[in-house]
ModelCIF file with pLDDT and N, C-alpha, C, O atoms, coordinates in Angstrom:
data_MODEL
#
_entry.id   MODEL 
#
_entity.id                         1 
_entity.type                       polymer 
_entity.pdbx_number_of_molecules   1 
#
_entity_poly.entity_id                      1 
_entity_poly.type                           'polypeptide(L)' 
_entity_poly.nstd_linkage                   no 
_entity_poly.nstd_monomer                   no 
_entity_poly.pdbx_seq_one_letter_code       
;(UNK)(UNK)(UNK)(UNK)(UNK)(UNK)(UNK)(UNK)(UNK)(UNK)(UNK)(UNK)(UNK)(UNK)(UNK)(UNK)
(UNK)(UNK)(UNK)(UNK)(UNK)(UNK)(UNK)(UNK)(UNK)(UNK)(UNK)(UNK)(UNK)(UNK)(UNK)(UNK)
(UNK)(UNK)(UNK)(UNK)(UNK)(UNK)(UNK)(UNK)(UNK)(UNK)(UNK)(UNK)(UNK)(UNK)(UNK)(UNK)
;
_entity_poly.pdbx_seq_one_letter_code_can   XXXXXXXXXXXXXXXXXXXXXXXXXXXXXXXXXXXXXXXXXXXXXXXX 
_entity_poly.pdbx_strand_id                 A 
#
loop_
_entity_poly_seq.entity_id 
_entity_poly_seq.num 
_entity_poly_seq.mon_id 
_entity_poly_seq.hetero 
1 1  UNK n 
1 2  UNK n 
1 3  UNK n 
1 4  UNK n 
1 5  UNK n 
1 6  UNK n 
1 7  UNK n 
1 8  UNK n 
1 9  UNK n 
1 10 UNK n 
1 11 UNK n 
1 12 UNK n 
1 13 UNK n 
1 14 UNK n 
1 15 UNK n 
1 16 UNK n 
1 17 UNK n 
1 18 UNK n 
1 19 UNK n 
1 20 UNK n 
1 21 UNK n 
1 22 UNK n 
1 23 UNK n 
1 24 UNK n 
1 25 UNK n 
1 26 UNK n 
1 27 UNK n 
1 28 UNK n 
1 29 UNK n 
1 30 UNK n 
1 31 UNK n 
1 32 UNK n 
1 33 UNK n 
1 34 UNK n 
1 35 UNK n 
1 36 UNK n 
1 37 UNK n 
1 38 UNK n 
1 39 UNK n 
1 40 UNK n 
1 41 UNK n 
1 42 UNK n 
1 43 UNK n 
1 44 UNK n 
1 45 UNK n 
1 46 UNK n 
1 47 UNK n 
1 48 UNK n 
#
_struct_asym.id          A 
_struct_asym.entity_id   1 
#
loop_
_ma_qa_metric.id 
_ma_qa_metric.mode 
_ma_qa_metric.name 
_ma_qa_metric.software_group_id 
_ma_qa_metric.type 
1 global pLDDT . pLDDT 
2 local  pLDDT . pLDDT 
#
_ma_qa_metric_global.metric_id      1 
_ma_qa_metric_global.metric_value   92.52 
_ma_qa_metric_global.model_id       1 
_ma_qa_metric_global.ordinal_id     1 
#
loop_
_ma_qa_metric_local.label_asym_id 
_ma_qa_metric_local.label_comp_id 
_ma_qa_metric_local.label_seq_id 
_ma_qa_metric_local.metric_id 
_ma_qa_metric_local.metric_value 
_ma_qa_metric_local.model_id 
_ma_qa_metric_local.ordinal_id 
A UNK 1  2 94.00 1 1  
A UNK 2  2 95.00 1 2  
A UNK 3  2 94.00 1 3  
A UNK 4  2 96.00 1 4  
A UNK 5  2 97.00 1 5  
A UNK 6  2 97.00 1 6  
A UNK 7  2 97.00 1 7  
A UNK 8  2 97.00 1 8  
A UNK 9  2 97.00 1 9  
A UNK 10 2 97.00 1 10 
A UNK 11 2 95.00 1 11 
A UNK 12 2 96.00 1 12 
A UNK 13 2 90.00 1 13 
A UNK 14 2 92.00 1 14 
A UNK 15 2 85.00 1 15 
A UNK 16 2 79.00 1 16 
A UNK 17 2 82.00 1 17 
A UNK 18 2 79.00 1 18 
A UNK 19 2 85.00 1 19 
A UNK 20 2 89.00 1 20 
A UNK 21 2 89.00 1 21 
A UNK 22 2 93.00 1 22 
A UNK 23 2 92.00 1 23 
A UNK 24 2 96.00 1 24 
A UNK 25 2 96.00 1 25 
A UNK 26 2 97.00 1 26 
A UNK 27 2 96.00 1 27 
A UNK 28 2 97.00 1 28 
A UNK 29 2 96.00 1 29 
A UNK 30 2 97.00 1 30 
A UNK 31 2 95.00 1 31 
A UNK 32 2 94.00 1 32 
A UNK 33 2 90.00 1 33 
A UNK 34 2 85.00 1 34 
A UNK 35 2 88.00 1 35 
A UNK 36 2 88.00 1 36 
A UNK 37 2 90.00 1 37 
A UNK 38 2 95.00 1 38 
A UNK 39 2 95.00 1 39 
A UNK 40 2 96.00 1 40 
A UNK 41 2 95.00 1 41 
A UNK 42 2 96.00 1 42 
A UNK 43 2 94.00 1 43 
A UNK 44 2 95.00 1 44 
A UNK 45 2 91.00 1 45 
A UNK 46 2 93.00 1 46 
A UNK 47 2 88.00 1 47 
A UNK 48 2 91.00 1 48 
#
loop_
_atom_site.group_PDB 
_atom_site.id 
_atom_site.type_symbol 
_atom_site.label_atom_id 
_atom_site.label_alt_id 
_atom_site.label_comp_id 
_atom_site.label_asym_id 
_atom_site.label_entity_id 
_atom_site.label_seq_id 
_atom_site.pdbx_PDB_ins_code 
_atom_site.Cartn_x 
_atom_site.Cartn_y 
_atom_site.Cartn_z 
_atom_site.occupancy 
_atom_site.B_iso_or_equiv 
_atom_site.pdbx_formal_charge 
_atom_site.auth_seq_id 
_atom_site.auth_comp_id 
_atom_site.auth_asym_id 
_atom_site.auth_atom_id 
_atom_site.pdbx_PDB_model_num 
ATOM 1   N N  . UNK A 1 1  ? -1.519 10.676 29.770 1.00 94.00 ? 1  UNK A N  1 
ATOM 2   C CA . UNK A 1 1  ? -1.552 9.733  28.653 1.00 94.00 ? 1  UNK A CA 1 
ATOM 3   C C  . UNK A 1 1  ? -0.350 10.001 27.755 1.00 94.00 ? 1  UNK A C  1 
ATOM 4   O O  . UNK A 1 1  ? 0.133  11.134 27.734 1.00 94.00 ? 1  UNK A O  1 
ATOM 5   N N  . UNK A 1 2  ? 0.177  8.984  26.986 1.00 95.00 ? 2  UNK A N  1 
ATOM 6   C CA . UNK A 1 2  ? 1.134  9.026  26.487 1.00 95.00 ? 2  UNK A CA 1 
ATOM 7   C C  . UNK A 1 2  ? 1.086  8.221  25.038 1.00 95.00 ? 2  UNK A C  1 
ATOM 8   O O  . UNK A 1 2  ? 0.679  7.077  24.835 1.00 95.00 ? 2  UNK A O  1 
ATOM 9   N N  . UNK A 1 3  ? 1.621  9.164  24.109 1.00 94.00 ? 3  UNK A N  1 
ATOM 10  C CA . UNK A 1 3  ? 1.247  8.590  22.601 1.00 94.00 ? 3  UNK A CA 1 
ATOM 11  C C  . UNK A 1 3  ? 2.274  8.558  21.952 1.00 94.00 ? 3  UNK A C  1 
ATOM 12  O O  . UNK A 1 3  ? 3.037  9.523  21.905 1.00 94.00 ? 3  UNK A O  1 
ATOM 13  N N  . UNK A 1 4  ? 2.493  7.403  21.311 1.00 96.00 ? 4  UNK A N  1 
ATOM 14  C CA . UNK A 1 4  ? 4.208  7.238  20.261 1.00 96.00 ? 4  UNK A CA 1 
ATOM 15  C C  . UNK A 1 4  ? 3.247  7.488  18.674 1.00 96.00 ? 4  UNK A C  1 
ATOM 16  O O  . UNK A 1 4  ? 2.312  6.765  18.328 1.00 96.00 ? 4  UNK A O  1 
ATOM 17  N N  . UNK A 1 5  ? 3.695  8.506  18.010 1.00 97.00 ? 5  UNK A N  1 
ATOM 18  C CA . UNK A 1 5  ? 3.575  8.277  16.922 1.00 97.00 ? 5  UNK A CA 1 
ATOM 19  C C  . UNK A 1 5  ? 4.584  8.773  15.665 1.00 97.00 ? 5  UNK A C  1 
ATOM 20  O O  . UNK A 1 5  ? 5.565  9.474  15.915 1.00 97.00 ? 5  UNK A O  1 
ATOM 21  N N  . UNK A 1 6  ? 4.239  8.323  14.208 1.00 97.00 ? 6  UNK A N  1 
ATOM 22  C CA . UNK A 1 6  ? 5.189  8.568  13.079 1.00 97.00 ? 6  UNK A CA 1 
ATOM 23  C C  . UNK A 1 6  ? 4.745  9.956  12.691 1.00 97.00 ? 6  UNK A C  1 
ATOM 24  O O  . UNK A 1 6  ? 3.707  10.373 13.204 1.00 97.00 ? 6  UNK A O  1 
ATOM 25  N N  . UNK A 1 7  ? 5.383  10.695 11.876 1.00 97.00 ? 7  UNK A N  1 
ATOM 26  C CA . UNK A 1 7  ? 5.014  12.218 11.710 1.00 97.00 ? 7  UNK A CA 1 
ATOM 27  C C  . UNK A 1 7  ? 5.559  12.390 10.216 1.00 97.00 ? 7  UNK A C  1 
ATOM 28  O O  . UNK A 1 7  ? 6.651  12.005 9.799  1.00 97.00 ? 7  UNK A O  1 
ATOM 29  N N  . UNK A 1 8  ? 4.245  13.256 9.283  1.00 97.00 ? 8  UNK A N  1 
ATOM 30  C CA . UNK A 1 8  ? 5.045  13.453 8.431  1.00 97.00 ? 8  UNK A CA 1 
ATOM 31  C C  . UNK A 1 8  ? 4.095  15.104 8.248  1.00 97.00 ? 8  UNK A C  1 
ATOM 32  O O  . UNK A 1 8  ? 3.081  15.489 8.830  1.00 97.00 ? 8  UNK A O  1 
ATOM 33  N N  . UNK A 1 9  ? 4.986  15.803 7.154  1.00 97.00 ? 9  UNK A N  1 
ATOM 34  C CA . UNK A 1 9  ? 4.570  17.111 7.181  1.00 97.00 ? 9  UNK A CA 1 
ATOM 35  C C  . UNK A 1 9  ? 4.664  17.700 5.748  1.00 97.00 ? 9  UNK A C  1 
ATOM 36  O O  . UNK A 1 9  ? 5.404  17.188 4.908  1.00 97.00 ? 9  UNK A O  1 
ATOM 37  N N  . UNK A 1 10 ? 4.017  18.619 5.529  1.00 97.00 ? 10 UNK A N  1 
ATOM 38  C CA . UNK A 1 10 ? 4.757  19.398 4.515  1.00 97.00 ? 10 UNK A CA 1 
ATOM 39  C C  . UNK A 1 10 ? 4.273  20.605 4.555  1.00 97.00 ? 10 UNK A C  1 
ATOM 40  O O  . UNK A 1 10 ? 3.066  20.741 4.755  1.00 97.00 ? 10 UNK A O  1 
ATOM 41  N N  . UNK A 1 11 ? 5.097  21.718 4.377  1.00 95.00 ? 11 UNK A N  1 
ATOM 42  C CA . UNK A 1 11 ? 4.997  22.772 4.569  1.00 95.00 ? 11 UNK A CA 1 
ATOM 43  C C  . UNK A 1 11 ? 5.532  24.218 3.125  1.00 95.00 ? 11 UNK A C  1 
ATOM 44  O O  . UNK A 1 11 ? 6.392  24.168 2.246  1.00 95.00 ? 11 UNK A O  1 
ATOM 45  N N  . UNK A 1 12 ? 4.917  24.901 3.359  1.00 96.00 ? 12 UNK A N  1 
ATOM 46  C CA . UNK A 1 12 ? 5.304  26.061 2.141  1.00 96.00 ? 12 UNK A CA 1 
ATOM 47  C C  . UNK A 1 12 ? 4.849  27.759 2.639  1.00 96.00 ? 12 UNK A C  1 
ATOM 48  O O  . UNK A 1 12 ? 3.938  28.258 3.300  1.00 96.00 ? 12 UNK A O  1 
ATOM 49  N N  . UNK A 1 13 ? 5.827  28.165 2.037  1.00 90.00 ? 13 UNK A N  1 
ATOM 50  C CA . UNK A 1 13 ? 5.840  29.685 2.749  1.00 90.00 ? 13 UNK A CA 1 
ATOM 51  C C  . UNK A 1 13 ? 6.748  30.379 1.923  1.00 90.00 ? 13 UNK A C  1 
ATOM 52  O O  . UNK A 1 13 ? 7.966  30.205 1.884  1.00 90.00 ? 13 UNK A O  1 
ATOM 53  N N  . UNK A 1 14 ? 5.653  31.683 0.849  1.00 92.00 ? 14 UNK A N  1 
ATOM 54  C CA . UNK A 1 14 ? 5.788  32.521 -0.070 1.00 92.00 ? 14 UNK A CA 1 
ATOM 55  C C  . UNK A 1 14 ? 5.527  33.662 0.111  1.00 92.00 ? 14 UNK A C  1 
ATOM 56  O O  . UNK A 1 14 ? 4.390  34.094 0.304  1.00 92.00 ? 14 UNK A O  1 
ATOM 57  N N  . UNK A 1 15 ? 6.585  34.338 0.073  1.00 85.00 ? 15 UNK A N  1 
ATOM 58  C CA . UNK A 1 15 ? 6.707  36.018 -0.137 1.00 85.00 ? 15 UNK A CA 1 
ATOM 59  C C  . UNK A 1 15 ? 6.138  36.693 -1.665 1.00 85.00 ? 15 UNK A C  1 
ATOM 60  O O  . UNK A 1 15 ? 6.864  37.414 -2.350 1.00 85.00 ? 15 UNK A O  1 
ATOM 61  N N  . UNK A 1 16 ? 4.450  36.251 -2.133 1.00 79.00 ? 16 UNK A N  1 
ATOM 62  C CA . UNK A 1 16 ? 4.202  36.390 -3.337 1.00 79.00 ? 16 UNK A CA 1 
ATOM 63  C C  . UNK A 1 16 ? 4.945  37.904 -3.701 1.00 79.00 ? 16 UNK A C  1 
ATOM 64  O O  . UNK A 1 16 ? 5.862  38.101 -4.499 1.00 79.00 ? 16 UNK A O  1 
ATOM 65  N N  . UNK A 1 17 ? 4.405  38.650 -3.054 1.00 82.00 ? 17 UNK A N  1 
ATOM 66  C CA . UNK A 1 17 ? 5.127  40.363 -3.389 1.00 82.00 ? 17 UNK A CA 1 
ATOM 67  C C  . UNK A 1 17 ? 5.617  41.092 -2.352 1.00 82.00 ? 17 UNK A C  1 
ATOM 68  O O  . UNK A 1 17 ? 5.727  40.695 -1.193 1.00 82.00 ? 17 UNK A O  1 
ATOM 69  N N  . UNK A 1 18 ? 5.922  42.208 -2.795 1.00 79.00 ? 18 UNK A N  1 
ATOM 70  C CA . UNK A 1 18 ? 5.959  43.135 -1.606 1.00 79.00 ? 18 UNK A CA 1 
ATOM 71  C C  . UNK A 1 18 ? 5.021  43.558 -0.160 1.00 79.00 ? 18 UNK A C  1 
ATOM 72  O O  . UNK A 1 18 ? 5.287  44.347 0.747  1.00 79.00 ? 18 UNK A O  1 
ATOM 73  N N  . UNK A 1 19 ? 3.871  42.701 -0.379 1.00 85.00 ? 19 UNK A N  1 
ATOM 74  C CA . UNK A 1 19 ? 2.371  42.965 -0.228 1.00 85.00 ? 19 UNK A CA 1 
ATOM 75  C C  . UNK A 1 19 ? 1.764  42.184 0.450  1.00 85.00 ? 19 UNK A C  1 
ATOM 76  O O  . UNK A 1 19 ? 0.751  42.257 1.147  1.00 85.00 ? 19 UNK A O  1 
ATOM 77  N N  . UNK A 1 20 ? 2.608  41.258 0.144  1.00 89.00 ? 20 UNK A N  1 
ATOM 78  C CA . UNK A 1 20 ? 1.482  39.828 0.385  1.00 89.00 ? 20 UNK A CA 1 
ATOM 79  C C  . UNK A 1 20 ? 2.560  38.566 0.388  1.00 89.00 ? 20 UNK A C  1 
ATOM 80  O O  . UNK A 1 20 ? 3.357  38.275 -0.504 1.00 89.00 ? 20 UNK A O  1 
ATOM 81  N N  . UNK A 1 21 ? 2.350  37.930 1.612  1.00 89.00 ? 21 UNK A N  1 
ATOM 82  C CA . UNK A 1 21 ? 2.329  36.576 1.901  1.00 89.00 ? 21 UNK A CA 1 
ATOM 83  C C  . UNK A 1 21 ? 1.608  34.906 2.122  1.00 89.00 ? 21 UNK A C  1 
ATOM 84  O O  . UNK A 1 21 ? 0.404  34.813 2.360  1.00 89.00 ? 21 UNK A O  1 
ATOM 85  N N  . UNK A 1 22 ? 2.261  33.981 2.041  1.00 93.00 ? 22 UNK A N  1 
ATOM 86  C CA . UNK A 1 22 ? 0.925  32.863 1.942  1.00 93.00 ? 22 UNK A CA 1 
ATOM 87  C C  . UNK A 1 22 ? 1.736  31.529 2.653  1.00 93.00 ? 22 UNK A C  1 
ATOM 88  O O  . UNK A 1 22 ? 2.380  30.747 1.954  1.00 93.00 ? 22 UNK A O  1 
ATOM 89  N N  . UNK A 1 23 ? 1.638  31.406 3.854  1.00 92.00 ? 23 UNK A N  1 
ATOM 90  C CA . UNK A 1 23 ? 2.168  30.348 4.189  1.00 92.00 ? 23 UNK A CA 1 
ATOM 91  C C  . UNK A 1 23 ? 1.002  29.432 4.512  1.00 92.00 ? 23 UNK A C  1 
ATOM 92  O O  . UNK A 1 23 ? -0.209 29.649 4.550  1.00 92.00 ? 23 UNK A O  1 
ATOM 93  N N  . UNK A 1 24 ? 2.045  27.865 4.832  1.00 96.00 ? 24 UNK A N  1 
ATOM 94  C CA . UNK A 1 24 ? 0.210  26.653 4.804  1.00 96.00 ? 24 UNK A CA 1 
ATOM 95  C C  . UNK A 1 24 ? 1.121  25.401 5.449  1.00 96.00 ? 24 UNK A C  1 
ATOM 96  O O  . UNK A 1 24 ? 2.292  25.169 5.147  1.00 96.00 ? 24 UNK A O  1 
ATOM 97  N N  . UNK A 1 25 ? 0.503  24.831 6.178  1.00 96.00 ? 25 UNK A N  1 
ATOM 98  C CA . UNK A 1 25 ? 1.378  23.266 6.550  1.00 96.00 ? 25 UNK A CA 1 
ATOM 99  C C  . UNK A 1 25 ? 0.721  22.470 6.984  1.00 96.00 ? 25 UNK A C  1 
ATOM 100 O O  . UNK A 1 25 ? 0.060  22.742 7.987  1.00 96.00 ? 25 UNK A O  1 
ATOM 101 N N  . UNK A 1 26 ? 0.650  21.156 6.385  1.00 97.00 ? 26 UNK A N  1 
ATOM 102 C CA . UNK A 1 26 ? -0.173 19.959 6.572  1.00 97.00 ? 26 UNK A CA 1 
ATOM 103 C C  . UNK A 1 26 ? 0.390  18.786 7.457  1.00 97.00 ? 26 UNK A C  1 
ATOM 104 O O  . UNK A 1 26 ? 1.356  18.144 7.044  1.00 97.00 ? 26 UNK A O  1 
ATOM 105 N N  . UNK A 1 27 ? -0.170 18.507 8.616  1.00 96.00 ? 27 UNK A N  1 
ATOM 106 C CA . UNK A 1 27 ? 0.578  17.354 9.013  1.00 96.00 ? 27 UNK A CA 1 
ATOM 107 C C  . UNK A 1 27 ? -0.096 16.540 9.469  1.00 96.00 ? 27 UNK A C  1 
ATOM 108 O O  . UNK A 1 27 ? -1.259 16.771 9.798  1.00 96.00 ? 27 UNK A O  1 
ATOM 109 N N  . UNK A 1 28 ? 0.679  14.978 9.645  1.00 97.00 ? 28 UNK A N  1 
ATOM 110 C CA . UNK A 1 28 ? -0.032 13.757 9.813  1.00 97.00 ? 28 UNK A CA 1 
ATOM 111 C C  . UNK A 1 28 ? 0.732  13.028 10.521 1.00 97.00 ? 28 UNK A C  1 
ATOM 112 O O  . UNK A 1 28 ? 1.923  12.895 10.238 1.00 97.00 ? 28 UNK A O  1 
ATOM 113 N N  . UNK A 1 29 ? -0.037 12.232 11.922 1.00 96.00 ? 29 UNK A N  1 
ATOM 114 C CA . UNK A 1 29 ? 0.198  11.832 12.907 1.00 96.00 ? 29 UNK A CA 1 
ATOM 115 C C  . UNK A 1 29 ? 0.057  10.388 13.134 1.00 96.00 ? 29 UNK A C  1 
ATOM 116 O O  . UNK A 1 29 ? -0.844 10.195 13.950 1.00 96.00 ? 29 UNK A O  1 
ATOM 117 N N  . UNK A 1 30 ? 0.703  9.099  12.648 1.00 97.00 ? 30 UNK A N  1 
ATOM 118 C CA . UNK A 1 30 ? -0.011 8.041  12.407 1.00 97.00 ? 30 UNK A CA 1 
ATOM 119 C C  . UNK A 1 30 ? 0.545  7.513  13.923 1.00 97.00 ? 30 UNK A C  1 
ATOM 120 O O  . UNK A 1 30 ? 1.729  7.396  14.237 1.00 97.00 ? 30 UNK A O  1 
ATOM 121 N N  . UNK A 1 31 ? -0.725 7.206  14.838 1.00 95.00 ? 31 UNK A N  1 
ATOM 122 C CA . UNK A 1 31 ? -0.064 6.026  16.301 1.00 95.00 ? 31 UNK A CA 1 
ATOM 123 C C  . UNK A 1 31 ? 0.892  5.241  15.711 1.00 95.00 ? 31 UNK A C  1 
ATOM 124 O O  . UNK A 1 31 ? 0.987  5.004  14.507 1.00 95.00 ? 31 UNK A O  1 
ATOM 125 N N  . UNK A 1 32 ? 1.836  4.710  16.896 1.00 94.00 ? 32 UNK A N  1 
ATOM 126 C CA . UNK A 1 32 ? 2.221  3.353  16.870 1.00 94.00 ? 32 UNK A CA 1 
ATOM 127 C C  . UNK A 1 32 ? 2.764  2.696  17.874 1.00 94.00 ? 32 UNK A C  1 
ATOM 128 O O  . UNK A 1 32 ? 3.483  3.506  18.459 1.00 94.00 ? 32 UNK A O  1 
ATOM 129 N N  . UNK A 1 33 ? 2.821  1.467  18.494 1.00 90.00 ? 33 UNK A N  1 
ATOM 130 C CA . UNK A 1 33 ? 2.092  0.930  17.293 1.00 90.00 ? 33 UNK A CA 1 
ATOM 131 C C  . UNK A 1 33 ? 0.392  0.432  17.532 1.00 90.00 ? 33 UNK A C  1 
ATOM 132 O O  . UNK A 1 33 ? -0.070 -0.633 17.121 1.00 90.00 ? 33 UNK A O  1 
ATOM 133 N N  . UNK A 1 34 ? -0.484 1.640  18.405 1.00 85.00 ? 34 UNK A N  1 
ATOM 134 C CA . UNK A 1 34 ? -1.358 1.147  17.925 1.00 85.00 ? 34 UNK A CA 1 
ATOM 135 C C  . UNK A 1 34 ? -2.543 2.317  16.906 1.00 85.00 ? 34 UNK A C  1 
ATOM 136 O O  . UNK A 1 34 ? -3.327 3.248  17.091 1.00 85.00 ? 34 UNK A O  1 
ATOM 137 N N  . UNK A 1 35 ? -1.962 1.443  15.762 1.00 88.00 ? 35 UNK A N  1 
ATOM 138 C CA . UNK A 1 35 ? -2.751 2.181  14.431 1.00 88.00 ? 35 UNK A CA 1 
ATOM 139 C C  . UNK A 1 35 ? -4.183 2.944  14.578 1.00 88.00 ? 35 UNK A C  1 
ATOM 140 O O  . UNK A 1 35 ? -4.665 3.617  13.667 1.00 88.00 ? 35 UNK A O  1 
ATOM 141 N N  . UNK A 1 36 ? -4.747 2.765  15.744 1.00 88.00 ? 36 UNK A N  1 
ATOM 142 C CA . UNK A 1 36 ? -6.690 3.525  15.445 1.00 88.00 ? 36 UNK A CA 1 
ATOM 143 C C  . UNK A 1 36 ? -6.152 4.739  15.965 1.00 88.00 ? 36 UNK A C  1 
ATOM 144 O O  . UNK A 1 36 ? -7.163 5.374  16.265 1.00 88.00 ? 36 UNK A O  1 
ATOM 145 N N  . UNK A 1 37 ? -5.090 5.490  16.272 1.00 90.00 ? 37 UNK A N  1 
ATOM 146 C CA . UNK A 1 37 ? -4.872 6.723  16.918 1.00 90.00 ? 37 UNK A CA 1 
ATOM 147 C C  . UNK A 1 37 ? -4.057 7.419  15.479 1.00 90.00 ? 37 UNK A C  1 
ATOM 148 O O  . UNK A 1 37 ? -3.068 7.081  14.829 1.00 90.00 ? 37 UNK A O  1 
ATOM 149 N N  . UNK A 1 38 ? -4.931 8.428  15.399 1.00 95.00 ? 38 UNK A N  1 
ATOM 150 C CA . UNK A 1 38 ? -4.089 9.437  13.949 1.00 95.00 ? 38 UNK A CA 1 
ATOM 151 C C  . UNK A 1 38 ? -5.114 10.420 14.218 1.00 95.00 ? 38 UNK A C  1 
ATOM 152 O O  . UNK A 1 38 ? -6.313 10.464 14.494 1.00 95.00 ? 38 UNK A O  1 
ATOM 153 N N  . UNK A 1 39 ? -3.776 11.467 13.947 1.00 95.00 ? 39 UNK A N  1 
ATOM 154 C CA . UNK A 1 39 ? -4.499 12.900 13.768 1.00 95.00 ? 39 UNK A CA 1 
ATOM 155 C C  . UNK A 1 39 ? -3.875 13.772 12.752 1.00 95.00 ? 39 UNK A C  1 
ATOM 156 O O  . UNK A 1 39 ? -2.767 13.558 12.259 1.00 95.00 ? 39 UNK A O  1 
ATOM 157 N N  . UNK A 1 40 ? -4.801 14.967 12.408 1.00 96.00 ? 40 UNK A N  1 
ATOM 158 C CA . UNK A 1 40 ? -4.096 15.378 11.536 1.00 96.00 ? 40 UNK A CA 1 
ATOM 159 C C  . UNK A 1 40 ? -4.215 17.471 11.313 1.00 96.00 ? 40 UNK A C  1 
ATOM 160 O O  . UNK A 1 40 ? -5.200 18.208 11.285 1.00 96.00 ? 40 UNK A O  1 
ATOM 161 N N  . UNK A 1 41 ? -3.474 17.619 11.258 1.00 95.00 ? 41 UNK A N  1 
ATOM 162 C CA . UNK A 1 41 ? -3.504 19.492 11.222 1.00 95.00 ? 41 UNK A CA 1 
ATOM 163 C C  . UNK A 1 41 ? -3.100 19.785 10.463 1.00 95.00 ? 41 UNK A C  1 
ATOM 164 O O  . UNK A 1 41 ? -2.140 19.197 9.965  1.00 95.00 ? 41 UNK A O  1 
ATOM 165 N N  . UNK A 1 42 ? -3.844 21.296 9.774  1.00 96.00 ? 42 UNK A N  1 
ATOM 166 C CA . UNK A 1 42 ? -3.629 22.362 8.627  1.00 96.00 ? 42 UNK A CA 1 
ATOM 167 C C  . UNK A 1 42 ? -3.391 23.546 9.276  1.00 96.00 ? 42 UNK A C  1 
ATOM 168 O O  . UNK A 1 42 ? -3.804 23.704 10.425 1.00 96.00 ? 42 UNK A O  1 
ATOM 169 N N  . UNK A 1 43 ? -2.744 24.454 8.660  1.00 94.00 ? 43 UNK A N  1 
ATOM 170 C CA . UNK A 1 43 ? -2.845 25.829 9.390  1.00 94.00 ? 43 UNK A CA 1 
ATOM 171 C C  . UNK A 1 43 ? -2.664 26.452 8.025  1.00 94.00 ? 43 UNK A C  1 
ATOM 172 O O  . UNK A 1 43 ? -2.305 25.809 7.039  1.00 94.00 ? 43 UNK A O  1 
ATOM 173 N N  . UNK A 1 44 ? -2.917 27.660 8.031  1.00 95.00 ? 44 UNK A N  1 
ATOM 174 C CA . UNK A 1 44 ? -2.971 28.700 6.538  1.00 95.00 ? 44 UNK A CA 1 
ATOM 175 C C  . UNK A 1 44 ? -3.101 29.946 7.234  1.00 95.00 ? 44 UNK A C  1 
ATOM 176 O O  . UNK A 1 44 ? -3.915 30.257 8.103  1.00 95.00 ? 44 UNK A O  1 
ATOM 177 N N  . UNK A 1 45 ? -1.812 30.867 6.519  1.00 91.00 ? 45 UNK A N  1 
ATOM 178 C CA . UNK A 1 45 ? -2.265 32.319 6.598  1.00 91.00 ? 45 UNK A CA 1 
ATOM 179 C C  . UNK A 1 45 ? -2.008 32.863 5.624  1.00 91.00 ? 45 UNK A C  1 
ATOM 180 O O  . UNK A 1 45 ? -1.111 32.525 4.853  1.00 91.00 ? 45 UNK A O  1 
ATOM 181 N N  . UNK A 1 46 ? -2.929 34.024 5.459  1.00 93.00 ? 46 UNK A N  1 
ATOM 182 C CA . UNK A 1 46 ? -2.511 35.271 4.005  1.00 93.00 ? 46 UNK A CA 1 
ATOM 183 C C  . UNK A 1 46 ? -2.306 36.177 4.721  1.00 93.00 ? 46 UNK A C  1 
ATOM 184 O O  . UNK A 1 46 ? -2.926 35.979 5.765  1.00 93.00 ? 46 UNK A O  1 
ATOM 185 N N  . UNK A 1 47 ? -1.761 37.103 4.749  1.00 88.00 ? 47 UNK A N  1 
ATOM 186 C CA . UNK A 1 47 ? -1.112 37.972 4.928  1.00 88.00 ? 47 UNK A CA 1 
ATOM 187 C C  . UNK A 1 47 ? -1.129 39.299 4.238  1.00 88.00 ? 47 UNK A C  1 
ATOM 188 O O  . UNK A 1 47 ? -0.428 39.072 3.251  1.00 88.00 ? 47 UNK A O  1 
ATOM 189 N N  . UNK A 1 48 ? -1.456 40.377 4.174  1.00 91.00 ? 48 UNK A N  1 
ATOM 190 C CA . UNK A 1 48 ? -1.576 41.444 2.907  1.00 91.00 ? 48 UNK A CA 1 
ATOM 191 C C  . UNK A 1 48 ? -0.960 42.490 3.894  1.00 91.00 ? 48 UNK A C  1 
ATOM 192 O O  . UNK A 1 48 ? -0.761 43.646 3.523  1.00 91.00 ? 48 UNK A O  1 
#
């Protein structure tokens, strides 16, 4: 199977201290062009 879709993302990744880290990224998958196909992923880590 084969899927065309638009992509958007955003992402962030912090070196709070010496100690500790916190990265995270959200993304979104809209079909096209047929629109009922979307998906969407988070990922998160802490780090100590």
């Amino acid at each position: 199977d084969i899927r065309h879709s638009a992509r958007l993302f955003v992402g962030y990744r912090n070196s709070i201290s010496e100690t500790a880290s916190f990265n995270t990224g959200l993304e979104y998958l809209q079909g096209i062009p047929e629109t009922k196909f979307w998906r969407l992923n988070w990922d998160a880590a802490l780090n100590t």
